[in-house]
N, C-alpha and C. Protein backbone atom coordinates (compact mmCIF):
# COMPACT_ATOMS: atom_id res chain seq x y z
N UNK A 1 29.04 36.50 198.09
CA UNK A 1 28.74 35.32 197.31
C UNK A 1 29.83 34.28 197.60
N UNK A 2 29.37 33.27 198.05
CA UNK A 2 30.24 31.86 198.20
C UNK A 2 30.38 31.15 196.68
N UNK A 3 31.90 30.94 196.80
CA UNK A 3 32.29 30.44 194.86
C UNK A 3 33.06 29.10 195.52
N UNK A 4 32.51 28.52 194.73
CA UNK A 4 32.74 26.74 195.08
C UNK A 4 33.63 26.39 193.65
N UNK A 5 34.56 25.63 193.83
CA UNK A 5 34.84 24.39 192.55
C UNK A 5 34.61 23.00 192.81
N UNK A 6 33.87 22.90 191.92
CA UNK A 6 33.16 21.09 192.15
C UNK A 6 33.49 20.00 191.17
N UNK A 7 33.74 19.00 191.11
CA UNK A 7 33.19 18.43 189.72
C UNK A 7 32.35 17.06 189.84
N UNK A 8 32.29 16.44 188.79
CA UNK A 8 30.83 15.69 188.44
C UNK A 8 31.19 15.05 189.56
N UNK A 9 29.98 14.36 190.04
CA UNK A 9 29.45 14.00 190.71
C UNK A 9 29.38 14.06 192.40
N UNK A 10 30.25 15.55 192.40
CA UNK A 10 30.38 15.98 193.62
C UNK A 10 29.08 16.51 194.22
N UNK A 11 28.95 17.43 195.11
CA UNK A 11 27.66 17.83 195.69
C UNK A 11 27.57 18.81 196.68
N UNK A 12 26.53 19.54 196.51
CA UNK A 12 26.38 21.02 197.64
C UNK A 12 25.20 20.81 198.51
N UNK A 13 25.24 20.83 199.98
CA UNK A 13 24.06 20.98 200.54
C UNK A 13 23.94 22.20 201.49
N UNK A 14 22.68 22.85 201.18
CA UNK A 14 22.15 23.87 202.16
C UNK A 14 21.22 23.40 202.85
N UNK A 15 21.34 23.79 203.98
CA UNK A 15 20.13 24.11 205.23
C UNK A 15 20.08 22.41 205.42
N UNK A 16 20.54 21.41 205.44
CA UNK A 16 19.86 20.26 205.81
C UNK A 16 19.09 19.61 205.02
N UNK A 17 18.41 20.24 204.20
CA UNK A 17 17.72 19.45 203.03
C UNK A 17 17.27 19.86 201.59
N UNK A 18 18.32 20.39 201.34
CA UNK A 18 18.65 20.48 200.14
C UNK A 18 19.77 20.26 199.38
N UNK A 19 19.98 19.52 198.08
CA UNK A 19 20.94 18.97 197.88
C UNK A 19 21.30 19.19 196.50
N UNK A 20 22.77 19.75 195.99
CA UNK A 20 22.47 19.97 194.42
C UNK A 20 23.67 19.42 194.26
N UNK A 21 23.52 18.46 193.20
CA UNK A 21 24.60 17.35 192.91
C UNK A 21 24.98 18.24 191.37
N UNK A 22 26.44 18.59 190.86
CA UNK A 22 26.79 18.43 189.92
C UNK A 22 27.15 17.07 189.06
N UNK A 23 26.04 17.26 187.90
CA UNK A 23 25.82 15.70 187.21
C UNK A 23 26.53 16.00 185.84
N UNK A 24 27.03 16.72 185.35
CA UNK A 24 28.08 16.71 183.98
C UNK A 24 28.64 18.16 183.71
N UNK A 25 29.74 18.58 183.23
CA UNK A 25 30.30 19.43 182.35
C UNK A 25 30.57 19.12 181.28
N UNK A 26 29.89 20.35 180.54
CA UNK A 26 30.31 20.19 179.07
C UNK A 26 30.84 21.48 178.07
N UNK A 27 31.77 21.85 178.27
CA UNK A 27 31.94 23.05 177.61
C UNK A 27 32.23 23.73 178.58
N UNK A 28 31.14 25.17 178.59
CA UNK A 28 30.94 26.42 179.27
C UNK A 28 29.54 25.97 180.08
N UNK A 29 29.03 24.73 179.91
CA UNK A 29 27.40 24.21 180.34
C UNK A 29 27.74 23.08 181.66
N UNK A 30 26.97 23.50 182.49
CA UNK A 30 26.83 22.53 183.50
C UNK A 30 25.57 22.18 184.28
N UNK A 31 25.05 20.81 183.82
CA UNK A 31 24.21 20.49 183.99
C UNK A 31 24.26 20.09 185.99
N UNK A 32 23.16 20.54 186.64
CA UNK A 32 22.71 20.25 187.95
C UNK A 32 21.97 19.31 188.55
N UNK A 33 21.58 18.84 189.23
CA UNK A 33 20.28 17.92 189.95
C UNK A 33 20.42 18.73 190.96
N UNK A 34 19.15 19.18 191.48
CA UNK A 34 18.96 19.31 192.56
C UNK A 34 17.50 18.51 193.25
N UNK A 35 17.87 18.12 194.51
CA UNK A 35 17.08 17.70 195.81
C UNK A 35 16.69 18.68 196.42
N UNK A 36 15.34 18.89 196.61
CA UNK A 36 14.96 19.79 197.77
C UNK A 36 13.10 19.48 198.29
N UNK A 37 13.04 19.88 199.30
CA UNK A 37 11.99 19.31 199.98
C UNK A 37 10.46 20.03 199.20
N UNK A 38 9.21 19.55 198.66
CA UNK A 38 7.97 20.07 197.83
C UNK A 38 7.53 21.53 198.06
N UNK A 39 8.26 21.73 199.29
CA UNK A 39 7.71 23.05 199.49
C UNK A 39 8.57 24.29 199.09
N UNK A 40 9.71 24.09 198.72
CA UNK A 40 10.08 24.82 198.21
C UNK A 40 10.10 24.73 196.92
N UNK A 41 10.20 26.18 196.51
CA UNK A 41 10.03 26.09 194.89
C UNK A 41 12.00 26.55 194.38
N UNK A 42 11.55 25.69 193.10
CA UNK A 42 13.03 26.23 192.00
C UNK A 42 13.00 26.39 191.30
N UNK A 43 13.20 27.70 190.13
CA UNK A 43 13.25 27.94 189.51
C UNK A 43 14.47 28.33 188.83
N UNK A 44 14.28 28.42 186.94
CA UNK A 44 15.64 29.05 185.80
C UNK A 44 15.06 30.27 186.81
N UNK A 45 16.35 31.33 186.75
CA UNK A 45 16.12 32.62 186.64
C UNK A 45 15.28 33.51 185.95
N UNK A 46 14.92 32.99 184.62
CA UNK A 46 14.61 33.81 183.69
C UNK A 46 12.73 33.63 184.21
N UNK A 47 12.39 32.09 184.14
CA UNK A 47 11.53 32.03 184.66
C UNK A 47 10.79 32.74 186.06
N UNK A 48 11.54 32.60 187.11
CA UNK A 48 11.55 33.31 187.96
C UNK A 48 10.68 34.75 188.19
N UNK A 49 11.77 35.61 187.03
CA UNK A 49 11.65 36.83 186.59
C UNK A 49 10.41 36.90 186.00
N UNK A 50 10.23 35.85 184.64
CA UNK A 50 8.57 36.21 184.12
C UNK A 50 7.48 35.79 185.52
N UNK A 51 7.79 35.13 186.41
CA UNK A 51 5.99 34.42 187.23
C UNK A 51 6.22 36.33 188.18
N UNK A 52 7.59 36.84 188.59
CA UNK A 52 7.09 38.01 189.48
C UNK A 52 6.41 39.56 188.69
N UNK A 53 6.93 39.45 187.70
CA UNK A 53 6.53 40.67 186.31
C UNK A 53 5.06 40.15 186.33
N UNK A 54 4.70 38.52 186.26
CA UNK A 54 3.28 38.18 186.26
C UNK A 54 2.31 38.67 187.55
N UNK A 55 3.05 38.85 188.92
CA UNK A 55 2.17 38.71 189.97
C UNK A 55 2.16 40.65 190.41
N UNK A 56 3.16 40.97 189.51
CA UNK A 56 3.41 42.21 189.89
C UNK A 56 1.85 43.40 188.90
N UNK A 57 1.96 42.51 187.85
CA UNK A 57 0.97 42.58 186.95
C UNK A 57 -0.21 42.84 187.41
N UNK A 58 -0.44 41.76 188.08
CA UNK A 58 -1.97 40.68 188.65
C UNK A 58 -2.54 41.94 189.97
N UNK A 59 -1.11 42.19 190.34
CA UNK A 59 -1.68 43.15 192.28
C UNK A 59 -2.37 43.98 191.51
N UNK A 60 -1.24 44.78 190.42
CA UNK A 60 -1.25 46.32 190.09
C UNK A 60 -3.04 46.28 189.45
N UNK A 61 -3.34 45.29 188.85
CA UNK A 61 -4.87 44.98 188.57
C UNK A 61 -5.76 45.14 189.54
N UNK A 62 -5.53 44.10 190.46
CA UNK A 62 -6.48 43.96 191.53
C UNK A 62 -6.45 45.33 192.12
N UNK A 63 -5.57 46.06 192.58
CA UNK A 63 -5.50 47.29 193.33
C UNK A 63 -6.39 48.47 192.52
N UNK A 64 -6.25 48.11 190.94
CA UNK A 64 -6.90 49.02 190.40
C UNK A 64 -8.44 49.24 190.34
N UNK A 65 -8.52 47.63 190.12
CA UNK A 65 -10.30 47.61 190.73
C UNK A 65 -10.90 47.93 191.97
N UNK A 66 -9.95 47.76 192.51
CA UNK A 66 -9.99 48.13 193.85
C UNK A 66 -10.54 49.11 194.69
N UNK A 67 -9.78 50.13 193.80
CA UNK A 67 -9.45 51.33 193.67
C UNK A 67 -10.55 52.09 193.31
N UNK A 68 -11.09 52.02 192.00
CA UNK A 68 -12.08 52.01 191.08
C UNK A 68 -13.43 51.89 192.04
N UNK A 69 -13.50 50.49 192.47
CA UNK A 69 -14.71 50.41 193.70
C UNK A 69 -14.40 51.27 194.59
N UNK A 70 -13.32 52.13 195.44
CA UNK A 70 -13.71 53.14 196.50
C UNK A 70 -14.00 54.11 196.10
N UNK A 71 -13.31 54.33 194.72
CA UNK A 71 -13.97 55.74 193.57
C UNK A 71 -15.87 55.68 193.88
N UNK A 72 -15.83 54.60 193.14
CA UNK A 72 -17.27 54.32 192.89
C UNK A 72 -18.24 54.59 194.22
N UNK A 73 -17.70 54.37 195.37
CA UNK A 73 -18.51 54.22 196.42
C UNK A 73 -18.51 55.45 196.98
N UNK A 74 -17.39 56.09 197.06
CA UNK A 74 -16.97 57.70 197.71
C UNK A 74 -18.19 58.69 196.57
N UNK A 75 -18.17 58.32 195.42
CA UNK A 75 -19.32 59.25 193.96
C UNK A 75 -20.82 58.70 194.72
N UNK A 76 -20.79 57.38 194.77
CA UNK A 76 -22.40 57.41 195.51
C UNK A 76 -22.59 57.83 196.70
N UNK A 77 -22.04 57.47 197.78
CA UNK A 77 -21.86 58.14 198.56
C UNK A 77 -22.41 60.09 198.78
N UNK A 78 -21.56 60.90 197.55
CA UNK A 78 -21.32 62.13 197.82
C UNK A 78 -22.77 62.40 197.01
N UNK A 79 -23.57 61.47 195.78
CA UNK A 79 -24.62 62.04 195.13
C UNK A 79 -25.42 61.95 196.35
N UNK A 80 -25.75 60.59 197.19
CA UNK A 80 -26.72 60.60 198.41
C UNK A 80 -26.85 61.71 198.97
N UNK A 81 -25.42 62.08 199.26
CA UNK A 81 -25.88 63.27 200.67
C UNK A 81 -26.52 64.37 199.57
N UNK A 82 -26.30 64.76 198.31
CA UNK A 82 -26.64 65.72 198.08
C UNK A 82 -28.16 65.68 197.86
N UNK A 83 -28.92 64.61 197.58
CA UNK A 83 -29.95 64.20 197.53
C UNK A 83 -31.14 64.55 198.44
């Protein structure tokens, strides 16, 4: 981990186009701006954490139906032949 000391209105850039300006201290709180190009996304951490718990959610679903349909198809399947 790279540990920087900055203060207001100084500034960090990665990769060429991204840019995060420290815009105030206050306390133990430090407020950020960041610049960065639409395609990337930024997120709080915390947020972060809830959208992947969400998508982790969403697969484990889809896989289950999924799942469920090869059940389903392997049971018709096995009544046919016995037919």
């Amino acid at each position: 981990m790279l540990v920087l000391t900055r203060k207001s209105g100084q500034k960090l850039i990665i990769a060429d186009n991204i840019e995060i300006t420290i815009l105030e201290t206050k306390g133990d709180s430090v407020k950020i701006g960041i610049q960065a190009p639409r395609n990337v996304s930024v997120y709080r951490e915390e947020i972060y954490e809830e959208i992947k718990k969400a998508n982790q959610m969403a697969t484990q679903t889809h896989n289950m139906s999924s799942l469920d349909g090869v059940m389903n198809l392997l049971e018709q399947s096995k009544d046919n032949k016995e037919s």
